[in-house]
N, C-alpha and C. Protein backbone atom coordinates (compact mmCIF):
# COMPACT_ATOMS: atom_id res chain seq x y z
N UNK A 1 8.00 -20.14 -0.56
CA UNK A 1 7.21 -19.05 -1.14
C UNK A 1 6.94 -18.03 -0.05
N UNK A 2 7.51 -16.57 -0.54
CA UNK A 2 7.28 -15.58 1.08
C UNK A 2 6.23 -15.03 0.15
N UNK A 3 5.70 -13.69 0.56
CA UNK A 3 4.51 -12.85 0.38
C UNK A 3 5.21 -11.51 0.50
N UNK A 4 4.66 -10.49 -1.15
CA UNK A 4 5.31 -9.30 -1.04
C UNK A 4 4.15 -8.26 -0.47
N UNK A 5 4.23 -7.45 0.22
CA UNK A 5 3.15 -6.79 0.61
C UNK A 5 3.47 -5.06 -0.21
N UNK A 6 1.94 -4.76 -0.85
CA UNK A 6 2.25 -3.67 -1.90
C UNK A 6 1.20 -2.12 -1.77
N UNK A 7 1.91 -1.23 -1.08
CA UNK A 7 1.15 -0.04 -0.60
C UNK A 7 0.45 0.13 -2.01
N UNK A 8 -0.67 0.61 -1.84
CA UNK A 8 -0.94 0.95 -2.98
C UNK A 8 -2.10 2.23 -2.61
N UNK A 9 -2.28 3.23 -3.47
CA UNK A 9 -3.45 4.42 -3.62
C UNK A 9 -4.22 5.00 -4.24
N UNK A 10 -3.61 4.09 -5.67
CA UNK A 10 -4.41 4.55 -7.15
C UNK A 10 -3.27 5.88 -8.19
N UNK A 11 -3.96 5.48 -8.85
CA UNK A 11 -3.55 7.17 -10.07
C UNK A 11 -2.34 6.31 -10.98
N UNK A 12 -1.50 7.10 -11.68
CA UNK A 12 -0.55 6.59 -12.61
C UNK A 12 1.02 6.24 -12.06
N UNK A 13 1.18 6.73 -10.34
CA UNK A 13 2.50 6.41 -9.93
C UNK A 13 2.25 5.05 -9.12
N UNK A 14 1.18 4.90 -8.80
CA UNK A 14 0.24 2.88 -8.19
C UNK A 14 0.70 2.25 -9.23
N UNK A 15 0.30 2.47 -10.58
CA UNK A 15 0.20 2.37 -11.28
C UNK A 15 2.13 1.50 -11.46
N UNK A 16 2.96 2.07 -11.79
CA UNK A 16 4.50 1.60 -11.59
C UNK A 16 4.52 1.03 -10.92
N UNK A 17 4.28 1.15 -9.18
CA UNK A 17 4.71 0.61 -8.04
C UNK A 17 4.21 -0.81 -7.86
N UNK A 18 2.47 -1.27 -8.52
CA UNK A 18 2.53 -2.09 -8.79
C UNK A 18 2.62 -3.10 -9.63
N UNK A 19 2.83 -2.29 -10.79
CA UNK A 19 3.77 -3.49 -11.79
C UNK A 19 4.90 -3.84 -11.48
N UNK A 20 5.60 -3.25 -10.80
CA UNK A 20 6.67 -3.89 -10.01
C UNK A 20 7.10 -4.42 -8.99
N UNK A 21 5.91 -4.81 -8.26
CA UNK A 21 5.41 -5.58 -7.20
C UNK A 21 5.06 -6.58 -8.15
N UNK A 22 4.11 -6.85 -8.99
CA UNK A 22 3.97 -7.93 -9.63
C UNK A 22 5.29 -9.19 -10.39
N UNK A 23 6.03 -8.35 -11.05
CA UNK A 23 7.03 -8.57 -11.40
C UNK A 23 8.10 -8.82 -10.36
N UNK A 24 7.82 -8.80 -9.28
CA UNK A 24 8.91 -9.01 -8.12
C UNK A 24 7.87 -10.34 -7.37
N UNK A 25 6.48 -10.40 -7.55
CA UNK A 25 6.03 -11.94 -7.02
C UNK A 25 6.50 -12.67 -8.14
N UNK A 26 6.22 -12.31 -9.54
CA UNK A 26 6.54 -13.66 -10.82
C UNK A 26 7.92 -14.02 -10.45
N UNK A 27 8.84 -13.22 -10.56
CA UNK A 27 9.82 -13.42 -10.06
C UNK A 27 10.31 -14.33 -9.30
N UNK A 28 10.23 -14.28 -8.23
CA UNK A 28 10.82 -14.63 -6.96
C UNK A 28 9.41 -15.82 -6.25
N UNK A 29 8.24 -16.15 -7.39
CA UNK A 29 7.31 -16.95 -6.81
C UNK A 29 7.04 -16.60 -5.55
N UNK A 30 6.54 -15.24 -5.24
CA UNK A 30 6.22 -15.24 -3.93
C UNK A 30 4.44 -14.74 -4.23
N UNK A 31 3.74 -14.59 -3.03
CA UNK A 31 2.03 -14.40 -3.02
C UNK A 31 2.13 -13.02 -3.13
N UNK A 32 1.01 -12.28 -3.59
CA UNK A 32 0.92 -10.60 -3.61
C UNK A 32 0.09 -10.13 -2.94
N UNK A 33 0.05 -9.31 -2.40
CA UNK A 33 -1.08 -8.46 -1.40
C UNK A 33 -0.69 -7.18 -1.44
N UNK A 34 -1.90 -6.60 -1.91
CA UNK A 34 -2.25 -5.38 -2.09
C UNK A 34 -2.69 -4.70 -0.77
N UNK A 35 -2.25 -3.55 -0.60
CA UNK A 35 -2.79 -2.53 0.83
C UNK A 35 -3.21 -1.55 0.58
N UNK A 36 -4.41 -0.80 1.02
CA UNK A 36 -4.62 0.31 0.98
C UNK A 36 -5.52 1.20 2.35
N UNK A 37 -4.71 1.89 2.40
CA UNK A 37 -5.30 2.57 3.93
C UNK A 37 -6.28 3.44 3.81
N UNK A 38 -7.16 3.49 4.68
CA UNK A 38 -8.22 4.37 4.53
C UNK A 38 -7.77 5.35 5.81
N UNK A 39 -7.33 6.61 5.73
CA UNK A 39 -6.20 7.77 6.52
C UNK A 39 -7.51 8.86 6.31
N UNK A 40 -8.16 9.40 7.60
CA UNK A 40 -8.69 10.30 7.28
C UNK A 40 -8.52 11.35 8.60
N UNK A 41 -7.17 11.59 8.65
CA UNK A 41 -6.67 11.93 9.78
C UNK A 41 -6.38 13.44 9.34
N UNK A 42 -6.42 14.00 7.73
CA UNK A 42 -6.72 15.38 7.56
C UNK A 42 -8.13 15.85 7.66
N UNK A 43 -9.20 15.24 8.25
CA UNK A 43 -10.49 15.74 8.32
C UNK A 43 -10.90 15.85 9.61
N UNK A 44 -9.56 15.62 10.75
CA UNK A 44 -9.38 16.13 11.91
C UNK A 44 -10.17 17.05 12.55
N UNK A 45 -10.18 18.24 11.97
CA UNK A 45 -10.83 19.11 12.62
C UNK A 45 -12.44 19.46 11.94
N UNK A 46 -13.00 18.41 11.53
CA UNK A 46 -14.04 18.57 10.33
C UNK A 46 -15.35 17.79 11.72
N UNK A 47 -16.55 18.43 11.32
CA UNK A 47 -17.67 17.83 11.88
C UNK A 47 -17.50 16.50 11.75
N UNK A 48 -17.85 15.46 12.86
CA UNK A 48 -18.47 14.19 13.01
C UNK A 48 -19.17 13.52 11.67
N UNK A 49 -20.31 13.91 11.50
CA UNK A 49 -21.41 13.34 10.68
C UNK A 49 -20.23 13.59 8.97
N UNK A 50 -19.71 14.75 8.80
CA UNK A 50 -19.26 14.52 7.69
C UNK A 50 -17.80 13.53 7.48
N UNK A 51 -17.54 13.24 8.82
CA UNK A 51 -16.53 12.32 8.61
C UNK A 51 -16.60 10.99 8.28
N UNK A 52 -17.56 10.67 8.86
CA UNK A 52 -18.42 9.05 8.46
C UNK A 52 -18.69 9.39 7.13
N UNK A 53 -19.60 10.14 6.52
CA UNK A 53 -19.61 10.26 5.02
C UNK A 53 -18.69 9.81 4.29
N UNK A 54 -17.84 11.13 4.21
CA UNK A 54 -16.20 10.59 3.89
C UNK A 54 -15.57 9.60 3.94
N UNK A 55 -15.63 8.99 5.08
CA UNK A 55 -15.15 8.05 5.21
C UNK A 55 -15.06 6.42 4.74
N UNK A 56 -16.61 6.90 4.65
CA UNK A 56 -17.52 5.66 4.11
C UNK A 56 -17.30 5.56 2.21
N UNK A 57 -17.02 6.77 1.97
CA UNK A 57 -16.76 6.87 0.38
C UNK A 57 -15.28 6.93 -0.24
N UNK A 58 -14.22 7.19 1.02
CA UNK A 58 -13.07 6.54 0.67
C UNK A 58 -12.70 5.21 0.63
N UNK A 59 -13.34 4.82 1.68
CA UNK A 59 -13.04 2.75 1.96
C UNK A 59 -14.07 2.34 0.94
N UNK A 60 -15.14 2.92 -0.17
CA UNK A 60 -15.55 2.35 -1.26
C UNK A 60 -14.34 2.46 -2.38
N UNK A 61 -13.77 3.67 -2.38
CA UNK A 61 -12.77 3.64 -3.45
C UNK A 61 -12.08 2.96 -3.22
N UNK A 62 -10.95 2.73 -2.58
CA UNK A 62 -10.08 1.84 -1.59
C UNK A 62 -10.29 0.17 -2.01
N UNK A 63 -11.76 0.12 -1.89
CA UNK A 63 -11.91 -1.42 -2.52
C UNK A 63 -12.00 -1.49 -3.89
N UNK A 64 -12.60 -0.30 -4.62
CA UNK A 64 -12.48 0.09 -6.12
C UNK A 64 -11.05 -0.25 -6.36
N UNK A 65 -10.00 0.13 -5.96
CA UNK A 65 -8.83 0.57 -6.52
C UNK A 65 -7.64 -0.88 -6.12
N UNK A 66 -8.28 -1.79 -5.09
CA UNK A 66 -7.55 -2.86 -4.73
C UNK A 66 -8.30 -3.85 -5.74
N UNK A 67 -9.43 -3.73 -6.29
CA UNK A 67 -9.76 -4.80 -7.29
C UNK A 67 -9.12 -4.81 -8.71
N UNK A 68 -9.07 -2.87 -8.91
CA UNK A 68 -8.24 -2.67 -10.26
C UNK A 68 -6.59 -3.21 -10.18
N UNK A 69 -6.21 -3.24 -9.02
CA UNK A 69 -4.82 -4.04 -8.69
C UNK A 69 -4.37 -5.46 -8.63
N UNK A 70 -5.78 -5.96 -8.22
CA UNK A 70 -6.00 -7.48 -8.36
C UNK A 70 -5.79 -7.79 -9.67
N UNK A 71 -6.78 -7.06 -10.54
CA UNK A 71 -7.23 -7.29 -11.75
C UNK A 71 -6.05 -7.06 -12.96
N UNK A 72 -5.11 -5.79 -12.57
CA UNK A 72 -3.64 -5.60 -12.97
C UNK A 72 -2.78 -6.81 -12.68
N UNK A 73 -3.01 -7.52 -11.51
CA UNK A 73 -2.07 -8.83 -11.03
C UNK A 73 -2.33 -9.78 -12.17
N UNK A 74 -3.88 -10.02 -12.44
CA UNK A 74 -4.00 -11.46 -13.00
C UNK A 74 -3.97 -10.99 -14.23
N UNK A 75 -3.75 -10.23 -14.97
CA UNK A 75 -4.05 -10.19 -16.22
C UNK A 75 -2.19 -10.57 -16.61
N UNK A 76 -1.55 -10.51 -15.94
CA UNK A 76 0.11 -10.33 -15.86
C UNK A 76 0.28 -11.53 -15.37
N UNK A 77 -0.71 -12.71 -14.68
CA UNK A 77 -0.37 -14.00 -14.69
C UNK A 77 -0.10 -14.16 -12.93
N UNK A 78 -0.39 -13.15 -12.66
CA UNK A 78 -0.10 -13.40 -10.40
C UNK A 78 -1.35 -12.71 -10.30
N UNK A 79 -1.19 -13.47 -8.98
CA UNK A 79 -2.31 -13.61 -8.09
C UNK A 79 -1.75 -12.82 -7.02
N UNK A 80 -3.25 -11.81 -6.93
CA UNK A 80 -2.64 -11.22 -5.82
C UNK A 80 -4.56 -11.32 -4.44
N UNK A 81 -4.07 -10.66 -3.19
CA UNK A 81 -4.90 -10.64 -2.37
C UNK A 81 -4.86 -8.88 -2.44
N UNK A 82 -6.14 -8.71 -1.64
CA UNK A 82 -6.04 -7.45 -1.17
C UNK A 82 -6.37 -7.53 0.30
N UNK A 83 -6.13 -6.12 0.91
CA UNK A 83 -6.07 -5.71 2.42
C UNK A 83 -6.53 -4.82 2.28
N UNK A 84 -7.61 -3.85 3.22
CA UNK A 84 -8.00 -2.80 3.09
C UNK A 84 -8.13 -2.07 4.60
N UNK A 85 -7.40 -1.51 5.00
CA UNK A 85 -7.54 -1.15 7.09
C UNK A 85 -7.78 0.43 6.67
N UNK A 86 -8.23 1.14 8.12
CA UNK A 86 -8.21 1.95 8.45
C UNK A 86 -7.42 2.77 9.63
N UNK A 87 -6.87 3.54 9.52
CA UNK A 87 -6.46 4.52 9.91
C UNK A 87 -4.46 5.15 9.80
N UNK A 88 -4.02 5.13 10.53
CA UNK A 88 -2.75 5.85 10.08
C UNK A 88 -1.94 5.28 8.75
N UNK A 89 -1.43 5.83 7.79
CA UNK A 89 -0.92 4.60 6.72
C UNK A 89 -0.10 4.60 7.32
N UNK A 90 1.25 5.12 8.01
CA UNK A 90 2.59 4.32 8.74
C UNK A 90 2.60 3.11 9.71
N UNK A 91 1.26 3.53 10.29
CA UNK A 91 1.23 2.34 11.30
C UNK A 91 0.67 1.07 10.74
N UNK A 92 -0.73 0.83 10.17
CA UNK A 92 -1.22 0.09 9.60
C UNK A 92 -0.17 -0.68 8.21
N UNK A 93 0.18 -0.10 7.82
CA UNK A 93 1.51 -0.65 6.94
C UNK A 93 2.82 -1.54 7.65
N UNK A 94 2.59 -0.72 8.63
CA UNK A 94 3.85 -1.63 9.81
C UNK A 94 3.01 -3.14 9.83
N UNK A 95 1.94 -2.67 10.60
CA UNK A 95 1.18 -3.73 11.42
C UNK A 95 0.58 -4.98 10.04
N UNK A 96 0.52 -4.38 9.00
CA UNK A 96 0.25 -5.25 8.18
C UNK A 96 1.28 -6.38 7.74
N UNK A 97 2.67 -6.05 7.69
CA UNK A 97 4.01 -6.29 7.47
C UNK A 97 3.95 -7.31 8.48
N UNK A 98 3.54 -7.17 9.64
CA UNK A 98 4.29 -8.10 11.25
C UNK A 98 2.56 -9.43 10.85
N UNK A 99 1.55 -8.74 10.40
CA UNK A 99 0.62 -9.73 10.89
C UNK A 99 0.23 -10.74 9.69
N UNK A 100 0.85 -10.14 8.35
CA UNK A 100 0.64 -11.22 7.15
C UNK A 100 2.09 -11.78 6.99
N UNK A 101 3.08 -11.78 7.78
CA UNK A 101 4.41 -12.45 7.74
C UNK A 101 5.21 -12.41 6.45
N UNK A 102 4.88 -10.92 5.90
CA UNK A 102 5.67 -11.06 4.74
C UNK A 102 7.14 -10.63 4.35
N UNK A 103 7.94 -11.25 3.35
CA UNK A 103 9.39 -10.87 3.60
C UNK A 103 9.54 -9.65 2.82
N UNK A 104 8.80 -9.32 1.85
CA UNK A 104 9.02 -7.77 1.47
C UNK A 104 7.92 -6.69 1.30
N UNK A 105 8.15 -5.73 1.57
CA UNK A 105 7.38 -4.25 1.50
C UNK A 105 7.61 -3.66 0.52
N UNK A 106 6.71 -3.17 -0.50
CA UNK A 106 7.54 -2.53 -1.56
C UNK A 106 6.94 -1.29 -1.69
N UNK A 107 7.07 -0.22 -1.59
CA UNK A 107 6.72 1.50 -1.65
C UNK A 107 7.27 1.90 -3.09
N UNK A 108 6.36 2.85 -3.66
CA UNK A 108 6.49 3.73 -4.41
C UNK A 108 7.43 4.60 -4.42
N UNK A 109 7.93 5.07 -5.19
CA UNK A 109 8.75 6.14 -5.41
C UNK A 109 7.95 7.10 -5.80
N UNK A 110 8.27 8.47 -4.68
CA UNK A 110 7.00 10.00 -4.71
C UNK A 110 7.74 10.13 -6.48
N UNK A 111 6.68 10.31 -7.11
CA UNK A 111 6.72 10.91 -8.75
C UNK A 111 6.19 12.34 -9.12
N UNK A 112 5.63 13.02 -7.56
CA UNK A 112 4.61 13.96 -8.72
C UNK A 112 4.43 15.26 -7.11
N UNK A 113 4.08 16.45 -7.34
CA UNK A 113 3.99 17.01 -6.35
C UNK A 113 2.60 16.30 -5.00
N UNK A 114 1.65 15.71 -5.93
CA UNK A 114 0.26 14.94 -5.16
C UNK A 114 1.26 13.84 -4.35
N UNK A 115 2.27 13.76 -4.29
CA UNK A 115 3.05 12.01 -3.33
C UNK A 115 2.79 13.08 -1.39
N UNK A 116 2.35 11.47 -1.59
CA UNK A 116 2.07 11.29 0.21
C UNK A 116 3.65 11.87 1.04
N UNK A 117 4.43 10.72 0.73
CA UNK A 117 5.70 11.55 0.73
C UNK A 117 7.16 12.17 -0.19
N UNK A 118 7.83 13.05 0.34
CA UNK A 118 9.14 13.02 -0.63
C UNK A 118 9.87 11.94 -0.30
N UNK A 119 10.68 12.18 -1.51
CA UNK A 119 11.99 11.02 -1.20
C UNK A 119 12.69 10.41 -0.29
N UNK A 120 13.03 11.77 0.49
CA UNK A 120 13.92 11.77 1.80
C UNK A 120 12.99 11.11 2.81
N UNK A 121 11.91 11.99 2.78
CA UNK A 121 10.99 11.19 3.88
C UNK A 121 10.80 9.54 3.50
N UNK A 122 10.24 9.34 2.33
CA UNK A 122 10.08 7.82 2.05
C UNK A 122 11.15 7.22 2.30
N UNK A 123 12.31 7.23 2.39
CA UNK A 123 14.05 6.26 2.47
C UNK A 123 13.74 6.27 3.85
N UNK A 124 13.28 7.22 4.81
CA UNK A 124 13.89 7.32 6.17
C UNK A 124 12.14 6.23 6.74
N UNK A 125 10.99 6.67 5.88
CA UNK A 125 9.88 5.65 6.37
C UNK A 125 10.32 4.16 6.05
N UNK A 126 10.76 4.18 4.74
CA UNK A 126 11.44 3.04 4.56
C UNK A 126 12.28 1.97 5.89
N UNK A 127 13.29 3.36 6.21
CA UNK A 127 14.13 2.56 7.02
C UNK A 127 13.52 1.95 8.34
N UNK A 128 12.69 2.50 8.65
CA UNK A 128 12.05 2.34 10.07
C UNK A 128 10.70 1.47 9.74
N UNK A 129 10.61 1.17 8.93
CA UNK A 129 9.80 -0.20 8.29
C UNK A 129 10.88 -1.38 8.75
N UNK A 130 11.94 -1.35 7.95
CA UNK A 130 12.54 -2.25 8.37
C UNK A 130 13.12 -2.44 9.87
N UNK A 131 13.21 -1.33 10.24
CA UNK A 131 14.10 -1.04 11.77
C UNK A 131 12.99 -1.82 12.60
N UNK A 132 11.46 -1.44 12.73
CA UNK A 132 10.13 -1.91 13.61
C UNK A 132 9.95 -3.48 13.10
N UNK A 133 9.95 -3.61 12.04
CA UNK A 133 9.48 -5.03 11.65
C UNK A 133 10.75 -5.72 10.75
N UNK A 134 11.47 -5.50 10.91
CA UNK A 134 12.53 -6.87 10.03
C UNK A 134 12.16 -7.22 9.19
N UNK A 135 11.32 -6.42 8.37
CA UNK A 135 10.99 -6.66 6.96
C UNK A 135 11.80 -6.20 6.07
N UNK A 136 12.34 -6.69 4.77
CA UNK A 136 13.16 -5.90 3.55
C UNK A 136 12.17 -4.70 3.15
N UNK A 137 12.44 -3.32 3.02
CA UNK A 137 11.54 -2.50 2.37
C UNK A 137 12.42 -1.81 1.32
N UNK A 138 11.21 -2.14 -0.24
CA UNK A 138 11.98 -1.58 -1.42
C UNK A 138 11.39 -0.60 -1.92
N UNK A 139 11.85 0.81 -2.38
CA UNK A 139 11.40 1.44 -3.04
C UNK A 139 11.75 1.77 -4.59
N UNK A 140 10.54 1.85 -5.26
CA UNK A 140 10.54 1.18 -6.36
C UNK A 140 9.74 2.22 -7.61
């Protein structure tokens, strides 16, 4: 039994990415874990005090949105975990990959102009997922 590890961010394209993370643990009997990064690396140039705010009210959603994923897992019959880190999503996604020993990564496919990334960019983050950590990464 390996462990699929499943970016996740909310809205209706999470939404795909992890039903098909789910369907790829029933599958293949592997464990599920949910990720979600708390990135507040566009508020860069923003006062101190309002960054803790912020910050503090994204890593509430973040756990909002990994329970609605949990809760998407078991109702579909898997069990999943969640993960919730802070700061870069490329890196923390790496580092999550190397430190929960899992054999697959599975990313979203950008659906909508709001995607973190395009296509091109996601295949080439993709690749260097696998290139840094020897993990399979699917986009999905």
């Amino acid at each position: 039994m390996g462990k699929i590890l499943c970016a996740t961010r909310g809205g209706e394209a999470s939404y795909r990415t992890q039903d098909a993370a789910i369907e790829l643990a029933r599958e293949r009997g592997d464990e599920l874990l949910f990720l979600y990064v708390v990135d507040l690396h566009f508020l860069d140039k923003t006062a101190a005090p309002i960054v803790v705010d912020v910050g503090q009210e994204v890593g509430k959603m973040g756990e909002f949105l990994l329970l609605m994923a949990q809760e998407r897992a078991a109702a579909q019959g898997v069990k999943a975990h969640t993960i919730r880190r802070e700061g870069s999503v490329r890196e923390e996604l790496k580092n999550a990959a190397r430190e929960q020993e899992v054999a697959l990564v599975v990313l979203g496919k950008p659906g909508d102009a709001e995607s973190v990334f395009q296509l091109a960019d996601l295949e080439a983050f993709a690749a260097e997922i696998e290139s840094e950590t020897g993990v399979e990464t699917r986009i999905v």
